[in-house]
N, C-alpha and C. Protein backbone atom coordinates (compact mmCIF):
# COMPACT_ATOMS: atom_id res chain seq x y z
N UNK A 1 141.46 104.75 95.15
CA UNK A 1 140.88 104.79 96.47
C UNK A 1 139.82 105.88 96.48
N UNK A 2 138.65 105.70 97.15
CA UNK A 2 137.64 106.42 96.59
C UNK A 2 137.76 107.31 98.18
N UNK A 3 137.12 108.53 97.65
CA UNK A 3 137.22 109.36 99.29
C UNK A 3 135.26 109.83 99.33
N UNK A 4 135.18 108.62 100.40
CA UNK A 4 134.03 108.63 100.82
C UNK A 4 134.20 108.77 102.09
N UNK A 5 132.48 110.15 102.23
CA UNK A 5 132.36 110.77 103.51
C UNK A 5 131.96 109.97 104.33
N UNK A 6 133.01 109.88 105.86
CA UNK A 6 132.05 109.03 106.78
C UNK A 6 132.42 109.76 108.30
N UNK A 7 130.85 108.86 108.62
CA UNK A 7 130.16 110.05 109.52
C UNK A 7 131.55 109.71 110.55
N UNK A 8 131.32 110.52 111.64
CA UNK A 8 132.43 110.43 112.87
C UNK A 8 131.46 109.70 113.66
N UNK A 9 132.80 108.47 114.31
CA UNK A 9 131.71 107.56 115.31
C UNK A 9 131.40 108.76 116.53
N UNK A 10 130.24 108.42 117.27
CA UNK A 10 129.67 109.12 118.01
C UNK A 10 129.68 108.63 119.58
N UNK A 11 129.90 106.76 119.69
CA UNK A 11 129.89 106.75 120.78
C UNK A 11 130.64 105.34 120.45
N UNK A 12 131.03 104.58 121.78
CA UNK A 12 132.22 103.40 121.70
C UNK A 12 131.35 101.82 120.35
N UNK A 13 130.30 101.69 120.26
CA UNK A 13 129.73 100.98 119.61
C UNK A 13 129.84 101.77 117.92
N UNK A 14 129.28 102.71 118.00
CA UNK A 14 130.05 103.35 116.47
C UNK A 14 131.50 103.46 116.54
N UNK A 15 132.39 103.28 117.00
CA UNK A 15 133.26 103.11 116.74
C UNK A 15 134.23 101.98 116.33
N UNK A 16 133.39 101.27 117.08
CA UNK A 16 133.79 99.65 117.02
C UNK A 16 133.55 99.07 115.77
N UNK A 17 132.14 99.48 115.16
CA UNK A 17 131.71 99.63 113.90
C UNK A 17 132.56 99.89 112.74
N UNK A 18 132.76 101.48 113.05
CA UNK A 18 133.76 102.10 112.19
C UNK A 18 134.96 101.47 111.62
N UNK A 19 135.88 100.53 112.61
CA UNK A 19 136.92 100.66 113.02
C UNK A 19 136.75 98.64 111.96
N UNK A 20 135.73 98.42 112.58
CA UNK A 20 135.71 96.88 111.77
C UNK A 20 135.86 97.01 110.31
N UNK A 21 135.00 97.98 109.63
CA UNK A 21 134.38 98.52 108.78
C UNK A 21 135.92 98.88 107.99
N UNK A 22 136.23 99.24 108.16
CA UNK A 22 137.62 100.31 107.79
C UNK A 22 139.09 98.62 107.54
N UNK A 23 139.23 98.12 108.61
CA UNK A 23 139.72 96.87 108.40
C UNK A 23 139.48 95.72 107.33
N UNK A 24 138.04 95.26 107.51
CA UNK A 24 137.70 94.69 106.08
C UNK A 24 137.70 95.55 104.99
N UNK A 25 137.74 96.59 104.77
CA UNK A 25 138.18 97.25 103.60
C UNK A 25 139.43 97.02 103.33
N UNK A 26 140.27 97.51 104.53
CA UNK A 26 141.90 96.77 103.71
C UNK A 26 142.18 95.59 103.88
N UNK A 27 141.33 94.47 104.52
CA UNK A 27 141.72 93.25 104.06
C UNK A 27 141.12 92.88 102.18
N UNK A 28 140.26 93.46 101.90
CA UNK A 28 139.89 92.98 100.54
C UNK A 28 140.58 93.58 99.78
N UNK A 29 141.50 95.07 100.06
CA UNK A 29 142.19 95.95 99.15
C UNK A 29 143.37 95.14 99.38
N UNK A 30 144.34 94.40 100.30
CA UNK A 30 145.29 93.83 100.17
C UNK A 30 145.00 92.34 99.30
N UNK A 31 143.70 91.90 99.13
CA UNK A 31 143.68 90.67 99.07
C UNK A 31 143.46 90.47 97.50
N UNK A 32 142.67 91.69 96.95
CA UNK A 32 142.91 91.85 95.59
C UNK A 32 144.25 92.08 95.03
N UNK A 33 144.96 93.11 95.65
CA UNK A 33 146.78 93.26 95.07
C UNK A 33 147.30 91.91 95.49
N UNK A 34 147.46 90.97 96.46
CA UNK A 34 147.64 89.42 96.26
C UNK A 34 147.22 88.83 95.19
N UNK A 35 146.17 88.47 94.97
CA UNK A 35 145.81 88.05 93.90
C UNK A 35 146.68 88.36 92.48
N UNK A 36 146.58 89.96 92.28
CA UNK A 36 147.08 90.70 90.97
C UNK A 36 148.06 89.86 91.05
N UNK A 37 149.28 89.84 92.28
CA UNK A 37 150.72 89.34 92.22
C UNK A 37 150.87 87.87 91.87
N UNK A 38 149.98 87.42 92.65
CA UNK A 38 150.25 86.00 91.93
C UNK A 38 149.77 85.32 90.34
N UNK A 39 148.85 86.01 89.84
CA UNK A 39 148.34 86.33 88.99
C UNK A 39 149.88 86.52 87.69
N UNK A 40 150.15 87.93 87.80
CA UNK A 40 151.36 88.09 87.53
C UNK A 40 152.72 86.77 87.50
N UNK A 41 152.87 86.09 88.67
CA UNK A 41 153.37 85.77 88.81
C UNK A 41 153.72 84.30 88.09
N UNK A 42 152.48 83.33 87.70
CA UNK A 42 152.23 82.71 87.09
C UNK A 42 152.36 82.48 85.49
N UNK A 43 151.66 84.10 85.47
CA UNK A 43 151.59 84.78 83.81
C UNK A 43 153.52 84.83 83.35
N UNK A 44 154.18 85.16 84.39
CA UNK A 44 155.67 85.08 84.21
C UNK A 44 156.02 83.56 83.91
N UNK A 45 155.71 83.06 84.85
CA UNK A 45 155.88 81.34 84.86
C UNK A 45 155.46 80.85 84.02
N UNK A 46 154.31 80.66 83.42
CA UNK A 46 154.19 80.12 82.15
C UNK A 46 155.05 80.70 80.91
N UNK A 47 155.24 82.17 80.66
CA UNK A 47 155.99 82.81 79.72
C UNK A 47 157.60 82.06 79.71
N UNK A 48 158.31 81.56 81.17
CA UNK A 48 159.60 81.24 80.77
C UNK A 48 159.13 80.00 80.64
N UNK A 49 158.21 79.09 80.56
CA UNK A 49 158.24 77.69 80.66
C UNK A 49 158.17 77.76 78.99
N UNK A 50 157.37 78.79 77.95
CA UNK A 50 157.51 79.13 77.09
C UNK A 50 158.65 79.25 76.38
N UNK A 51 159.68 79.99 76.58
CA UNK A 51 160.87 80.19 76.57
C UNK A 51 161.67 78.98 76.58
N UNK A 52 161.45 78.56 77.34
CA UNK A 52 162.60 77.05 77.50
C UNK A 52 162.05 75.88 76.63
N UNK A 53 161.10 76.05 76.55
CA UNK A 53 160.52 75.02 75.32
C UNK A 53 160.94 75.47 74.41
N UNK A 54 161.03 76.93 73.61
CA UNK A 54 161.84 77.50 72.08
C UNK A 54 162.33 77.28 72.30
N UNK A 55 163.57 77.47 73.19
CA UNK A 55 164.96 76.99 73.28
C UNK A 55 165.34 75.64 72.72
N UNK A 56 164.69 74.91 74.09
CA UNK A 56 165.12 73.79 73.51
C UNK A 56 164.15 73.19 72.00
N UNK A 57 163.38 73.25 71.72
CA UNK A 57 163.45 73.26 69.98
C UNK A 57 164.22 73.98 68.95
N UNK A 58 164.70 74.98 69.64
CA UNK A 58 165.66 75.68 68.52
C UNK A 58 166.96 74.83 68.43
N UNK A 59 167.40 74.65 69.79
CA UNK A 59 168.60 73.65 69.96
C UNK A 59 168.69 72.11 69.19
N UNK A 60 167.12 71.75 68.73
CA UNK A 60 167.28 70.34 68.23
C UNK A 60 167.13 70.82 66.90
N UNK A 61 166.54 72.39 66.07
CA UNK A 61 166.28 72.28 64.94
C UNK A 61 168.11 72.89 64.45
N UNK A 62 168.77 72.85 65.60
CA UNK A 62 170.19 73.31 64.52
C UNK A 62 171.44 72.36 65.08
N UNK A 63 170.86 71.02 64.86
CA UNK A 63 171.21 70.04 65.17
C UNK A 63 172.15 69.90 66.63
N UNK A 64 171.26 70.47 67.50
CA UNK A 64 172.20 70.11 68.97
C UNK A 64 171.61 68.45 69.30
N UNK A 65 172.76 67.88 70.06
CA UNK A 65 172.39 66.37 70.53
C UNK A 65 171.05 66.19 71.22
N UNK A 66 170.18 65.33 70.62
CA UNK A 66 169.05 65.44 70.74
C UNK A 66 168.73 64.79 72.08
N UNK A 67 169.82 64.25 72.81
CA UNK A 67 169.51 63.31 73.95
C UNK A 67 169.69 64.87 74.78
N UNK A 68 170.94 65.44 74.85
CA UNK A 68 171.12 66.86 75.30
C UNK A 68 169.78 67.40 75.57
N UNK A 69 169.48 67.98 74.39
CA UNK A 69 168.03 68.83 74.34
C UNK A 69 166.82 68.13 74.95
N UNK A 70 166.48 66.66 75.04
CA UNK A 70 165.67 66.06 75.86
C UNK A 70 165.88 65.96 77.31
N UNK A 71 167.29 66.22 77.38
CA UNK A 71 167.35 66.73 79.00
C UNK A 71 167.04 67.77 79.29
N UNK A 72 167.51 68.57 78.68
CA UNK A 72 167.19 70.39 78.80
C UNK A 72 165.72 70.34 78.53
N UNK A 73 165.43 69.62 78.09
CA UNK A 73 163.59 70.18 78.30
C UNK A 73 162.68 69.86 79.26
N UNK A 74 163.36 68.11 79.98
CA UNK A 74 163.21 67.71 81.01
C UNK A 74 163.71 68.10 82.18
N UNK A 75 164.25 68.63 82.10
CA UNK A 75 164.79 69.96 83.32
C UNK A 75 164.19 70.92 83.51
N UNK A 76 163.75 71.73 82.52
CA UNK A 76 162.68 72.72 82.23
C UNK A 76 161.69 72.54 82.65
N UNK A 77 160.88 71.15 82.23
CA UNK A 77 159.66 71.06 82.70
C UNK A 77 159.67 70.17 84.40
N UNK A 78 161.01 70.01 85.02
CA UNK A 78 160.77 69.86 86.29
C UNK A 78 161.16 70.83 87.27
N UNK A 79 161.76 71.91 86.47
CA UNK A 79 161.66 73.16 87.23
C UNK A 79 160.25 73.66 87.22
N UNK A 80 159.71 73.95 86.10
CA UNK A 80 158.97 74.35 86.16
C UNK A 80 157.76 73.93 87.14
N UNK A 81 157.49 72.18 87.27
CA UNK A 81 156.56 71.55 88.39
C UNK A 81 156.92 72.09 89.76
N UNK A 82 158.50 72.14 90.20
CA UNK A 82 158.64 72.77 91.23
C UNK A 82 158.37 73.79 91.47
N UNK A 83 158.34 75.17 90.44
CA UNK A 83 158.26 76.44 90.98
C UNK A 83 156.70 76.29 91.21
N UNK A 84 155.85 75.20 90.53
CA UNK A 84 154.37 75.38 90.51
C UNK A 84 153.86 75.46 92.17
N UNK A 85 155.04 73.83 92.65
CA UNK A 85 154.59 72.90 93.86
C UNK A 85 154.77 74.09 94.76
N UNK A 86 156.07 74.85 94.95
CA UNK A 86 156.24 75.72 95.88
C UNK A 86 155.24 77.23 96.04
N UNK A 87 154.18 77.64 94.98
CA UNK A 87 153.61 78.63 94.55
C UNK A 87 152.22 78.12 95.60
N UNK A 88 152.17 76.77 95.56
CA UNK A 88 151.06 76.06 96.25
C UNK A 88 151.01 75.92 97.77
C-alpha cells in the first residue's frame, strides 16, 4: 500500500471527490485479492484433479479392477465438472 500525500478536501465537492476517489481504490484493491483467490483456487482444482488421475492409474497399474478404477476416475472427473459448475 503506497502512502501517498493527499491534499485535505477543502470544501463539500472536494470531498465528494476525495471520498469517490478513495472507494474505487478499494474496490480495485479488493478486486485484485478476488481474483488472486480464485486464481489460487482453481490452481488447487486442477492440482487434485491431477491427483486423482495418478491415483487412479496407479490403481490400474497394480492390477486394481479395472471397471473399479474406471469408476473412480469417472467420479473424479464429475466431481471435478461440478466443483468447476459451482465456481461459475
Amino acid at each position: 500500500m503506497s502512502q501517498e500525500k493527499v491534499e485535505e478536501p477543502k470544501n463539500e465537492q472536494d470531498l465528494t471527490i476525495f471520498v469517490q476517489n478513495l472507494l474505487g481504490q478499494m474496490q480495485q484493491r479488493f478486486q485484485t485479492m478476488s481474483d488472486q483467490i480464485i486464481g489460487r483456487i482453481d490452481e488447487m482444482g486442477n492440482r487434485i484433479d491431477d491427483l486423482e488421475k495418478s491415483i487412479a492409474d496407479l490403481m490400474t497399474q497394480a492390477g486394481f479392477d479395472e471397471n473399479e478404477a474406471k469408476k473412480e476416475t469417472e467420479r473424479a472427473a464429475k466431481a471435478a465438472q461440478q466443483q468447476k459448475e459451482a465456481k461459475e
